[in-house]
C-alpha atoms as a PDB file:
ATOM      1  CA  UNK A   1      -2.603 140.879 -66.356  1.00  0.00           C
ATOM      2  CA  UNK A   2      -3.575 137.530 -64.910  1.00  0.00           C
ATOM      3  CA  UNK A   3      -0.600 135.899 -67.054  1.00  0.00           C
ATOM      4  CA  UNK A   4       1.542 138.598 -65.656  1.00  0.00           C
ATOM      5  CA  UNK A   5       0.771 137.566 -62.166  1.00  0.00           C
ATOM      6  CA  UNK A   6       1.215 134.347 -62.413  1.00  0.00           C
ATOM      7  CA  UNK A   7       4.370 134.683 -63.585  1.00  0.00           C
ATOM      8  CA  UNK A   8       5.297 136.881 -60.690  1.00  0.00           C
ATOM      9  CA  UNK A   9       3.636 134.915 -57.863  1.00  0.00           C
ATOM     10  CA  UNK A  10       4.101 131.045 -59.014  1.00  0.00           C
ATOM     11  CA  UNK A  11       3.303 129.673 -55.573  1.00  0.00           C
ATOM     12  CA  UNK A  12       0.155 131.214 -55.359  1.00  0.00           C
ATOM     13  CA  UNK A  13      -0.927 131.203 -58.384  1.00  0.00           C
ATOM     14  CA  UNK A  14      -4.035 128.492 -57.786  1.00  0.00           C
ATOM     15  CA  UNK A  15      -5.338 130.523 -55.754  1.00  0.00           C
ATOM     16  CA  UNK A  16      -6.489 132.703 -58.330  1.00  0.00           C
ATOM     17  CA  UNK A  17      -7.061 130.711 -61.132  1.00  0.00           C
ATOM     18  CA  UNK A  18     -10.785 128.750 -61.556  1.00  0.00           C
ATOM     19  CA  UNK A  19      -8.833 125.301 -63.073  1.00  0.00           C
ATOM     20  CA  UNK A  20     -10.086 122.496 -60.078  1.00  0.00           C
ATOM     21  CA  UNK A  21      -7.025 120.340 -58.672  1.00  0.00           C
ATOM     22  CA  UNK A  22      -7.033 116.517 -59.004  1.00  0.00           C
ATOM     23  CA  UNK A  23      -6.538 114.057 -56.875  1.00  0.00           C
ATOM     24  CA  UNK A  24      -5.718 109.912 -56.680  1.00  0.00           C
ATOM     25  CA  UNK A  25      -7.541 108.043 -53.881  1.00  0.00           C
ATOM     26  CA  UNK A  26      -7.945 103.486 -54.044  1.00  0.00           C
ATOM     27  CA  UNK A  27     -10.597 102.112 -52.063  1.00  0.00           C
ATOM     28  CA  UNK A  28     -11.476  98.558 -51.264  1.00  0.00           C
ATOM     29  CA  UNK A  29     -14.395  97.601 -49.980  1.00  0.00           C
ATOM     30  CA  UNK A  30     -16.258  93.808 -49.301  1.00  0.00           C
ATOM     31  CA  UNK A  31     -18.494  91.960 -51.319  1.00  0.00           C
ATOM     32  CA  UNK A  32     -22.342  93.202 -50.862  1.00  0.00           C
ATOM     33  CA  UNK A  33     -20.985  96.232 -49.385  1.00  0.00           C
ATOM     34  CA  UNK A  34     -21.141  99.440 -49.959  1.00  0.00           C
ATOM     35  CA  UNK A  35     -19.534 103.393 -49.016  1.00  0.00           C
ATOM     36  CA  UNK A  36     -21.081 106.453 -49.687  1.00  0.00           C
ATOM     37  CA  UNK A  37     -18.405 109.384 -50.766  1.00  0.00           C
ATOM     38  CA  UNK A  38     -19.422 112.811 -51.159  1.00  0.00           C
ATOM     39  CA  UNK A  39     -22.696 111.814 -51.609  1.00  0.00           C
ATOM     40  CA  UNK A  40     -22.021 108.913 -54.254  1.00  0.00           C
ATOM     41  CA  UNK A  41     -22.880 105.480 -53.208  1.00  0.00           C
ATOM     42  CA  UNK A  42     -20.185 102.987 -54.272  1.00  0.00           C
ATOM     43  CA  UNK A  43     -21.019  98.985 -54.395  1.00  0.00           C
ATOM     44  CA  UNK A  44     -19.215  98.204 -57.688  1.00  0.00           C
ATOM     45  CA  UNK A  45     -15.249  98.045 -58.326  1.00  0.00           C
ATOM     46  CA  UNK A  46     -14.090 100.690 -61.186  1.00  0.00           C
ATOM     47  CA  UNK A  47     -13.337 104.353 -61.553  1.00  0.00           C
ATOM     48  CA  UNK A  48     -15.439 107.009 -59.663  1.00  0.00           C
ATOM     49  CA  UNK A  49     -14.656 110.893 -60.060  1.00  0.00           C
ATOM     50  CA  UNK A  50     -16.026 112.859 -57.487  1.00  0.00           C
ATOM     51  CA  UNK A  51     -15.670 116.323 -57.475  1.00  0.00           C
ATOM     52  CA  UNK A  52     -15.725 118.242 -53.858  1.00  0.00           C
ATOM     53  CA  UNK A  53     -16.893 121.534 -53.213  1.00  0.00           C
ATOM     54  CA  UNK A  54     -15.307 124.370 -52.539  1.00  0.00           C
ATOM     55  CA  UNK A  55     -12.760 124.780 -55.180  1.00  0.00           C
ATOM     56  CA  UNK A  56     -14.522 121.820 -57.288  1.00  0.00           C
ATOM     57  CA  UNK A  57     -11.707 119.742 -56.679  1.00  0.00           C
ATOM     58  CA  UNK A  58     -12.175 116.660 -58.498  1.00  0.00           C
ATOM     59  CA  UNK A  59     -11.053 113.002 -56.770  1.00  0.00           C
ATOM     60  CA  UNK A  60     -10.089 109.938 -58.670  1.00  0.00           C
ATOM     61  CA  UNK A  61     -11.239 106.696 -56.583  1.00  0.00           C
ATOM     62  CA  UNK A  62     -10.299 103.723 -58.387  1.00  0.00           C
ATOM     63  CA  UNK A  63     -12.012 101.226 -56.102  1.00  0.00           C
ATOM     64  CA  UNK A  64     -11.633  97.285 -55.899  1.00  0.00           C
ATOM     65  CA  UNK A  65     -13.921  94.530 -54.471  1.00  0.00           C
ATOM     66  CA  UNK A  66     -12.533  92.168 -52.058  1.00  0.00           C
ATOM     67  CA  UNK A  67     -13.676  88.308 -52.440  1.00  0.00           C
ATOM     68  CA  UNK A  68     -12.136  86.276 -49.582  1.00  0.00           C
ATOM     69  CA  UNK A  69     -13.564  82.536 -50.119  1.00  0.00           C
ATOM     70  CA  UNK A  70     -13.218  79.421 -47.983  1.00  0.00           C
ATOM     71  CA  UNK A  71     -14.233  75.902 -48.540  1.00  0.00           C
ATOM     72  CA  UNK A  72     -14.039  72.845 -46.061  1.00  0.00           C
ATOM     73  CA  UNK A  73     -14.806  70.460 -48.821  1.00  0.00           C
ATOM     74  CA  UNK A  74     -18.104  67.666 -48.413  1.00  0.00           C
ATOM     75  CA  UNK A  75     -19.564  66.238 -45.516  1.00  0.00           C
ATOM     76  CA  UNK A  76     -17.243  63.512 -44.090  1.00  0.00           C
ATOM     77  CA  UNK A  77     -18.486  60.178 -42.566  1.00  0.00           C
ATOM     78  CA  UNK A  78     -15.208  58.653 -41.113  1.00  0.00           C
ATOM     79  CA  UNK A  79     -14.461  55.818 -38.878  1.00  0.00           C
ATOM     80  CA  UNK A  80     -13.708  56.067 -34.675  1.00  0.00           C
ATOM     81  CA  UNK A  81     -10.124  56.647 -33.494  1.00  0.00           C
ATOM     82  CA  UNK A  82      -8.954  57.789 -36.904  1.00  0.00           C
ATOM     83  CA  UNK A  83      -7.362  61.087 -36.929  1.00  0.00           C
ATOM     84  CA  UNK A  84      -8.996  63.363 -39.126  1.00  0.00           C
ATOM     85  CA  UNK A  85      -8.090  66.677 -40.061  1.00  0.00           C
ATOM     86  CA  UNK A  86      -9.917  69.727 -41.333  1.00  0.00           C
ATOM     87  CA  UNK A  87      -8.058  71.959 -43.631  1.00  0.00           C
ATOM     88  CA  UNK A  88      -9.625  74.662 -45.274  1.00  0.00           C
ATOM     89  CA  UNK A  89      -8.934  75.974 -49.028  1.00  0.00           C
ATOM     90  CA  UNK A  90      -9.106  79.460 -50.085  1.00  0.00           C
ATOM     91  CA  UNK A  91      -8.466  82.929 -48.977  1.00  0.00           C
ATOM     92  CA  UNK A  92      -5.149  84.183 -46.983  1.00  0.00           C
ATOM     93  CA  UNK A  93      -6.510  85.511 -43.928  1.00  0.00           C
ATOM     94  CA  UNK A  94      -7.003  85.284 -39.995  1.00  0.00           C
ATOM     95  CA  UNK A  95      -9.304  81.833 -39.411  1.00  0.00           C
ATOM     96  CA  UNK A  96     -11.972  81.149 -36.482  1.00  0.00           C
ATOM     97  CA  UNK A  97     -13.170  78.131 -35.775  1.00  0.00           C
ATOM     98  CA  UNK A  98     -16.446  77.534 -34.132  1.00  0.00           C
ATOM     99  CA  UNK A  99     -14.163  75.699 -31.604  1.00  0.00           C
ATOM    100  CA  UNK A 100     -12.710  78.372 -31.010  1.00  0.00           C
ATOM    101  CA  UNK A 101      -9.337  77.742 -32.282  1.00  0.00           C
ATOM    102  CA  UNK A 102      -7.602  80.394 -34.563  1.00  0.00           C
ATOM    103  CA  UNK A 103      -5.222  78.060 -36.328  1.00  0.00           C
ATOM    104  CA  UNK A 104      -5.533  77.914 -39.747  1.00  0.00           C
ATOM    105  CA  UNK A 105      -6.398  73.562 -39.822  1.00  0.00           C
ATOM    106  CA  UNK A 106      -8.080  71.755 -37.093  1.00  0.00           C
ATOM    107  CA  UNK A 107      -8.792  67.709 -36.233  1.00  0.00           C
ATOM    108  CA  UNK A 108     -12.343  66.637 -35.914  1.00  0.00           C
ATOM    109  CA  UNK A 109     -12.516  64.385 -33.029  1.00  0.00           C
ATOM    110  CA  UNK A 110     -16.506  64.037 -32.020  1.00  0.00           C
ATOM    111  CA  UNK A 111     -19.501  64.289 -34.860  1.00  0.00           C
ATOM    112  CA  UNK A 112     -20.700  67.457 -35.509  1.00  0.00           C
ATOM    113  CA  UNK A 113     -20.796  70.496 -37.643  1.00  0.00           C
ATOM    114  CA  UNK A 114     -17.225  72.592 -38.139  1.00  0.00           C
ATOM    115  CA  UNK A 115     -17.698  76.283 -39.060  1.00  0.00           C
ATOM    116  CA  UNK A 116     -15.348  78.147 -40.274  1.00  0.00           C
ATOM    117  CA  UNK A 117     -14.535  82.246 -40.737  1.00  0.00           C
ATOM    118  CA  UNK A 118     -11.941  83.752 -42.748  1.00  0.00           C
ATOM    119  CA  UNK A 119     -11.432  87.746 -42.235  1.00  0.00           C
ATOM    120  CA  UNK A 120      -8.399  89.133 -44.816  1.00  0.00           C
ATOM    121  CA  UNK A 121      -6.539  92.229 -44.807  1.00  0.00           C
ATOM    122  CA  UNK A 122      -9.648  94.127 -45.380  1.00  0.00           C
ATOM    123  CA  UNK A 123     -11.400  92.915 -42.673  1.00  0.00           C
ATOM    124  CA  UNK A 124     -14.083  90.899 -45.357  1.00  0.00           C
ATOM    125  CA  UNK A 125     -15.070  87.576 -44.622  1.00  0.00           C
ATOM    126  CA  UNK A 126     -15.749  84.134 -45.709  1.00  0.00           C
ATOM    127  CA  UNK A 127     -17.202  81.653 -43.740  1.00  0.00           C
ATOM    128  CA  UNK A 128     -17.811  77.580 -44.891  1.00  0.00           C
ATOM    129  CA  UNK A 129     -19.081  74.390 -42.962  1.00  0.00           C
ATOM    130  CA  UNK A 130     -18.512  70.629 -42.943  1.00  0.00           C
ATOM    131  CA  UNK A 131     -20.556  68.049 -41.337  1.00  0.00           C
ATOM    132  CA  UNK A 132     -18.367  65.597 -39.585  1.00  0.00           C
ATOM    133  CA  UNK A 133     -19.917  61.848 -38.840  1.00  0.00           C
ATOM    134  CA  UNK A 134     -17.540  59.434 -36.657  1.00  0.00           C
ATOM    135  CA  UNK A 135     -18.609  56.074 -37.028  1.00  0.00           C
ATOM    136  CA  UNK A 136     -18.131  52.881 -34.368  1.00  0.00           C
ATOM    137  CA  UNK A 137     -15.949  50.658 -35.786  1.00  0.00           C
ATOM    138  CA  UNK A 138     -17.430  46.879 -36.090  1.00  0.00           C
ATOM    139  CA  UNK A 139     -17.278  44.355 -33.458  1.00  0.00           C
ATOM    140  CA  UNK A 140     -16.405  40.993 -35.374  1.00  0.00           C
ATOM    141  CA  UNK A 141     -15.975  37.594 -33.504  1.00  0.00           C
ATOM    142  CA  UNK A 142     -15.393  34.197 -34.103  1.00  0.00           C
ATOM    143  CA  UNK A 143     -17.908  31.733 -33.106  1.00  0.00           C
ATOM    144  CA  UNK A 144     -17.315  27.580 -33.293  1.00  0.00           C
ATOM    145  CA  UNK A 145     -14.098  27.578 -31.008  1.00  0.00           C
ATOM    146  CA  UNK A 146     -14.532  24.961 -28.541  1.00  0.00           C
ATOM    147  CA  UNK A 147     -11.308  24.194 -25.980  1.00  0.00           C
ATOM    148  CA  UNK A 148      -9.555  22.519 -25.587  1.00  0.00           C
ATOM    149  CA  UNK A 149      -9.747  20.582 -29.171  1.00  0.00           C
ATOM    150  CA  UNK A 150      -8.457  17.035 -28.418  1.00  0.00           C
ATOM    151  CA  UNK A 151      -5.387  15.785 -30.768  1.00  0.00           C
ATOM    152  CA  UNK A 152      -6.617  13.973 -33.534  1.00  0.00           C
ATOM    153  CA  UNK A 153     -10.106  15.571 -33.499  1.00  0.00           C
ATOM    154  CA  UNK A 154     -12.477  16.422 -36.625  1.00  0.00           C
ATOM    155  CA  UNK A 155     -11.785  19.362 -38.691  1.00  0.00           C
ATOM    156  CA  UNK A 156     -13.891  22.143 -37.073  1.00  0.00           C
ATOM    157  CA  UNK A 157     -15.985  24.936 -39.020  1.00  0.00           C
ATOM    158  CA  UNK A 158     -15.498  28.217 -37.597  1.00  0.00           C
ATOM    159  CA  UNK A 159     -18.195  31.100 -38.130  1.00  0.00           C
ATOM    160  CA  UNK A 160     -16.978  35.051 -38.154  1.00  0.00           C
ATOM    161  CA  UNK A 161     -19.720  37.673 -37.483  1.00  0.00           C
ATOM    162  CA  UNK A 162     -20.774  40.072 -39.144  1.00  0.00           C
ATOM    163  CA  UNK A 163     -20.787  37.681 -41.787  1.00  0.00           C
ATOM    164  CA  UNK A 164     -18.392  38.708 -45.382  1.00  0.00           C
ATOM    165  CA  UNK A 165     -15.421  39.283 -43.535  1.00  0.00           C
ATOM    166  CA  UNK A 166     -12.090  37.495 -44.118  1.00  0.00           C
ATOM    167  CA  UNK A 167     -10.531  34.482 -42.112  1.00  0.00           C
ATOM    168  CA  UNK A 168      -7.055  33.724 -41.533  1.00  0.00           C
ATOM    169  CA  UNK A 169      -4.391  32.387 -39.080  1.00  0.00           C
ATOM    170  CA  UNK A 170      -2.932  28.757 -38.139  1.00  0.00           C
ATOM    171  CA  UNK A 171      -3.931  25.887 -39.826  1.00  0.00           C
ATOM    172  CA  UNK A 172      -7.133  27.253 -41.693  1.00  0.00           C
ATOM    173  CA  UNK A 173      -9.162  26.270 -45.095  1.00  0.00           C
ATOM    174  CA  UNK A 174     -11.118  29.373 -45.474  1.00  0.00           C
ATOM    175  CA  UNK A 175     -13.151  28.927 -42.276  1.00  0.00           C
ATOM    176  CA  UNK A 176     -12.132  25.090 -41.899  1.00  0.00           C
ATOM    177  CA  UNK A 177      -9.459  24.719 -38.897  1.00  0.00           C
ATOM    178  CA  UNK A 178      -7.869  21.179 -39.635  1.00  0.00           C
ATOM    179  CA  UNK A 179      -7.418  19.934 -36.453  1.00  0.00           C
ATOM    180  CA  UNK A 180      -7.250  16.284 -37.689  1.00  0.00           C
ATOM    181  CA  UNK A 181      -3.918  17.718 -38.922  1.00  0.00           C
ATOM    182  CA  UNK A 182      -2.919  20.047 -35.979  1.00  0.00           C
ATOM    183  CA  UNK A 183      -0.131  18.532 -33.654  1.00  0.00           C
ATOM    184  CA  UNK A 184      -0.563  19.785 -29.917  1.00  0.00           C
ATOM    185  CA  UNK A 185      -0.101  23.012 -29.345  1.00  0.00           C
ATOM    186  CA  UNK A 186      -1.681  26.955 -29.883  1.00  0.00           C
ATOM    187  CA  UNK A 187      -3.206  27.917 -32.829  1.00  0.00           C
ATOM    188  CA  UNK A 188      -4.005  31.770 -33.714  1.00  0.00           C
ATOM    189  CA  UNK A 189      -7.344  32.413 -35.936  1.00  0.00           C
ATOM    190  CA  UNK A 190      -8.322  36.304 -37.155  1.00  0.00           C
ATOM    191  CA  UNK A 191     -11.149  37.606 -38.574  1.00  0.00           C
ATOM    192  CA  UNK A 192     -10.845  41.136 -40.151  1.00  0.00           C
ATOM    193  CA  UNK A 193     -14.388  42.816 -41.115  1.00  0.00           C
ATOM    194  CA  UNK A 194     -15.048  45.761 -43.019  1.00  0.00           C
ATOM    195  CA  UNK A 195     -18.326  47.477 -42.851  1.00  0.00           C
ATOM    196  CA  UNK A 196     -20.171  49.383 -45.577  1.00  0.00           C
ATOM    197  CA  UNK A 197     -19.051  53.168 -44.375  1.00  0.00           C
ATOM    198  CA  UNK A 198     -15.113  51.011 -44.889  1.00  0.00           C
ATOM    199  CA  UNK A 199     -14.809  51.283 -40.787  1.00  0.00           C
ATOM    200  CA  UNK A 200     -12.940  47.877 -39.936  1.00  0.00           C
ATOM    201  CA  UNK A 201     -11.708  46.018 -36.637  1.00  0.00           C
ATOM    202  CA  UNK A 202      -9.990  42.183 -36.445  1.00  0.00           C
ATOM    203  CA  UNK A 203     -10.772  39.747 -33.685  1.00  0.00           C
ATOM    204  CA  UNK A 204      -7.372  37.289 -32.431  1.00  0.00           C
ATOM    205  CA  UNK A 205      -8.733  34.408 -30.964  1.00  0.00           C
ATOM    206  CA  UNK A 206      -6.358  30.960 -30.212  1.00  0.00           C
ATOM    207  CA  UNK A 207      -7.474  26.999 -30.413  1.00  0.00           C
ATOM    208  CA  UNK A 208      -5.204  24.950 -28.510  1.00  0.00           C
ATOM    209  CA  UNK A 209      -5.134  21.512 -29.564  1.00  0.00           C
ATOM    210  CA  UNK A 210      -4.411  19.099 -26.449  1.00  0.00           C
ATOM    211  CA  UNK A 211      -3.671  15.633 -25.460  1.00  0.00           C
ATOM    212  CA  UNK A 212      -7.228  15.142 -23.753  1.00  0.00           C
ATOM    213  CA  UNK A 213      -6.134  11.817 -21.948  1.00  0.00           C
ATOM    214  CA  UNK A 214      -3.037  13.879 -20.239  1.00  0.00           C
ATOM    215  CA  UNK A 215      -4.778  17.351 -19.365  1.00  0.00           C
ATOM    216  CA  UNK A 216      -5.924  17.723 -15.685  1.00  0.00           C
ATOM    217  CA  UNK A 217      -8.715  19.489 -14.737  1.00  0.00           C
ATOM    218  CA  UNK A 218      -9.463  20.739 -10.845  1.00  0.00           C
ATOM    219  CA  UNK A 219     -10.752  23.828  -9.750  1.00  0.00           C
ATOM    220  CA  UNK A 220      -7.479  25.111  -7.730  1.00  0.00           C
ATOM    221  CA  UNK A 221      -4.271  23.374  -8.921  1.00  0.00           C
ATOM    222  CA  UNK A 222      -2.597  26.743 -10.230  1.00  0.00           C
ATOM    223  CA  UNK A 223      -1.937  29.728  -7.719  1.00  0.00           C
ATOM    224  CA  UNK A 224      -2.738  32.506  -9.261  1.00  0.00           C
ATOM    225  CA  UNK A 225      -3.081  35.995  -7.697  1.00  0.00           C
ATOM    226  CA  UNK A 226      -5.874  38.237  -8.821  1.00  0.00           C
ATOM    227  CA  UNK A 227      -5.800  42.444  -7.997  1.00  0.00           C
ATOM    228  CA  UNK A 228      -8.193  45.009  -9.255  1.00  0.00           C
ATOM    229  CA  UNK A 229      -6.572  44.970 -12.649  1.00  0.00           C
ATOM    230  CA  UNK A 230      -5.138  42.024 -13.479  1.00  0.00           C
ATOM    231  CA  UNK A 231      -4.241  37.897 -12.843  1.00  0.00           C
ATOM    232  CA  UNK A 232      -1.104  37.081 -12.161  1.00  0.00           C
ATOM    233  CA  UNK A 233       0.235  33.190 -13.375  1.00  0.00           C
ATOM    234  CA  UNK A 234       3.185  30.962 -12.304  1.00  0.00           C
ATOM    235  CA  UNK A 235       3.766  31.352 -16.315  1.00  0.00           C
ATOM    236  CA  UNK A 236       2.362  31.381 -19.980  1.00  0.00           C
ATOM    237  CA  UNK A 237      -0.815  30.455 -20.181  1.00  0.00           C
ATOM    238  CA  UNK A 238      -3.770  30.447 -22.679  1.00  0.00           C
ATOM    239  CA  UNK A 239      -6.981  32.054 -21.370  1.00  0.00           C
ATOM    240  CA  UNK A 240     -10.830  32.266 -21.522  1.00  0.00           C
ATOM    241  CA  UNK A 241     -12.776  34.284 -19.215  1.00  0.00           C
ATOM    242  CA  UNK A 242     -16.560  34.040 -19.137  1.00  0.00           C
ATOM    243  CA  UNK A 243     -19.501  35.762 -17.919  1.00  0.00           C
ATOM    244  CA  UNK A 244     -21.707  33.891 -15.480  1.00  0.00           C
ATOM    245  CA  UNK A 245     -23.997  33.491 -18.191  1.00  0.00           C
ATOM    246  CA  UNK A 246     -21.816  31.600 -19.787  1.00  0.00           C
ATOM    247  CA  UNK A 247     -20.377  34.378 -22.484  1.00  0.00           C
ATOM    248  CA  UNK A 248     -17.052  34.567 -23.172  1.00  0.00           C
ATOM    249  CA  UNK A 249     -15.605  38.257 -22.103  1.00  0.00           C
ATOM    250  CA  UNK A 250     -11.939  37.652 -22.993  1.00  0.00           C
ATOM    251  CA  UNK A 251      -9.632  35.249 -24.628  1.00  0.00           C
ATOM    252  CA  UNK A 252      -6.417  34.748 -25.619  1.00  0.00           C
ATOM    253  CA  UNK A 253      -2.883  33.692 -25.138  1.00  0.00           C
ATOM    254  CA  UNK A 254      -0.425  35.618 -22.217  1.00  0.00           C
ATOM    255  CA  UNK A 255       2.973  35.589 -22.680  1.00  0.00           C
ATOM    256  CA  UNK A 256       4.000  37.568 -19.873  1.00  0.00           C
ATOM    257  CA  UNK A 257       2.149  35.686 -16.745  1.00  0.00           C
ATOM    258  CA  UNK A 258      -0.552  38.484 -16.533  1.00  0.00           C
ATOM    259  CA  UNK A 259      -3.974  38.556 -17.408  1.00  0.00           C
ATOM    260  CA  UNK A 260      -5.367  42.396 -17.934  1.00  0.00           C
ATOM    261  CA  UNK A 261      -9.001  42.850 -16.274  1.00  0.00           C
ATOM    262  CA  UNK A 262      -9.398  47.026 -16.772  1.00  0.00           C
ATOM    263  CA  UNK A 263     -11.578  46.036 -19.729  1.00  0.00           C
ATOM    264  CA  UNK A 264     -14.071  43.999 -18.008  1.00  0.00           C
ATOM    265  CA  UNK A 265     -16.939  45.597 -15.723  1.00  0.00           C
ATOM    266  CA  UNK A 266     -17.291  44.638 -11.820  1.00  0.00           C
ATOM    267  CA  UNK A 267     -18.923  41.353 -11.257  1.00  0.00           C
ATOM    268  CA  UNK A 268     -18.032  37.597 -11.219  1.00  0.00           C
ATOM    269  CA  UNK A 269     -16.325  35.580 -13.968  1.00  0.00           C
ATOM    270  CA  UNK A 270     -15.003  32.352 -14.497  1.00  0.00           C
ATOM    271  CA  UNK A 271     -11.550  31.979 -15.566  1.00  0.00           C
ATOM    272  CA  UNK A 272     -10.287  28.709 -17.329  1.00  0.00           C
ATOM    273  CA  UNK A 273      -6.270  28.786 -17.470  1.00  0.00           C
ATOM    274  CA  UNK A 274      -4.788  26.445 -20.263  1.00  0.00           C
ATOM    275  CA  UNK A 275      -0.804  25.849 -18.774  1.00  0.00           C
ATOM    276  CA  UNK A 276       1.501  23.079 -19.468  1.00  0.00           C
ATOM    277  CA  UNK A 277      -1.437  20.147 -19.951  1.00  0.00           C
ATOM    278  CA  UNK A 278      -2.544  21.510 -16.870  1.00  0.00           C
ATOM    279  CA  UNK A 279      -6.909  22.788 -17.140  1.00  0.00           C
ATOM    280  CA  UNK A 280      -8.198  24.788 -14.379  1.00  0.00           C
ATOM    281  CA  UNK A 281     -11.111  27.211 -13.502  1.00  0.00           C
ATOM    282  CA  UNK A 282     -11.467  29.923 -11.013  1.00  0.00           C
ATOM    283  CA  UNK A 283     -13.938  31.768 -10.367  1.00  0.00           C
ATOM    284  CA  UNK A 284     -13.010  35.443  -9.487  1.00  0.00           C
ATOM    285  CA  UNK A 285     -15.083  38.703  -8.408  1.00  0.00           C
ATOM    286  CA  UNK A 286     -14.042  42.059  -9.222  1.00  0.00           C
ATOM    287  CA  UNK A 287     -14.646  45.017  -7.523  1.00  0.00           C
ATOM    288  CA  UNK A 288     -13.623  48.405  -8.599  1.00  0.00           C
END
């Protein structure tokens, strides 16, 4: 009779039968996580079947485990004013810094730590960190220079600190400038240090070599006009300016009549000006 009836009434025919119906279901859940369905905990990926009550309906879960991962590599010790970026390896996803940023790379521009989140398309996460170290680059110099150095002069040793750097530039054998070879004129000397995190800086520094019995030296010969930020010469001139202690703040060579002074702090200097066989010194104040 039951056969019959099903025969006759196809569309209803579950209703009166006792076979359960089946069902298909995926699930993803995160690492360490868990759900609880119909009263069965899942943590693990596989196959659950969970049957449902009434009608013990059964329910096929076939459930996966989502493993976003993210790694910003080793800590990083890296020298000043080079740009350094942070990119991260791993997961797809939707990134957050701890500065904030959502892009998926940053640049590390002060020391510090750099966190990192990744969140995928489950909404699991990954998160990673990188200690950043920005290290001052070294300070060399170049001690010995006397000027001017008269024509026909000694050779003269020349000392770069920190010491193991390299030496180079006009007229030099290894830190020996010949000047009983130099003819009268401007002579550039470097000296390029590298320290032991491989942070390096070069120091240009000039020796003019000079007819001593021509060169004139007075206190005011030159005009020069001096501002809040720089000197300004009749021409090109080579340079020393010195603390009133005696310390040299800045050397060199101009070639365009001006001396820059934004680098040097209020207070008085003394400015020697190298022009044409022409000495002179000047002391200036600055005031900002």
């Amino acid at each position: 009779m039951k056969k019959l009836l099903c025969l006759l009434l196809i569309a209803v025919c579950s209703i009166f039968t006792s076979r359960a119906s089946t069902g298909y279901d995926t699930l993803t859940i995160c690492q360490g996580q868990s759900i609880l369905v119909n009263g069965v905990v899942i943590d693990q990926a596989g196959q659950y079947n969970i049957t449902f009550q009434p009608g013990d309906s059964l329910v096929i879960y076939t459930v996966n485990v989502s493993t976003p991962f993210v790694s910003l590599g080793e800590d990083l010790i890296v020298c000043e004013r080079t740009l350094t970026p942070i990119i991260p390896k791993g997961s797809d996803g939707y990134y957050t810094w701890s500065n904030g940023s959502v892009a998926n790379s940053i640049f590390a521009g002060v020391s510090g730590i750099y966190s990192v989140t990744v969140t995928d398309a489950f909404g699991c996460t990954a998160d990673d960190s990188v200690s950043i170290t920005i290290m001052q680059n070294p300070n060399p110099v170049i001690e010995g220079i006397v000027q001017p150095i008269c024509y026909g002069s000694s050779d003269v040793v020349l000392t770069g600190l920190p010491a193991g750097g390299e030496m180079y530039g006009d007229l030099l054998n290894g830190n020996l400038f010949l000047a009983s070879q130099a003819p009268v004129g401007f002579y550039n000397i470097y000296y390029s240090y590298t320290d032991s995190f491989g942070c390096s800086a070069t120091v240009n520094a000039y020796i003019q070599v000079a007819n001593c019995n021509q060169i004139e030296t007075n206190l005011q010969t030159l005009p020069i006009i001096v501002t809040t930020e720089s000197i300004l010469l009749p021409g090109e001139a080579a340079f020393t300016i010195y603390q009133i202690d005696g310390r040299i703040a800045e050397t060199g060579i101009t070639k365009d009549a001006i001396i820059q002074l934004i680098n040097l702090q209020p207070g008085m200097y003394i400015v020697e000006l190298y022009l044409k066989n022409k000495q002179t010194r000047h002391t200036i104040t600055i005031r900002k």
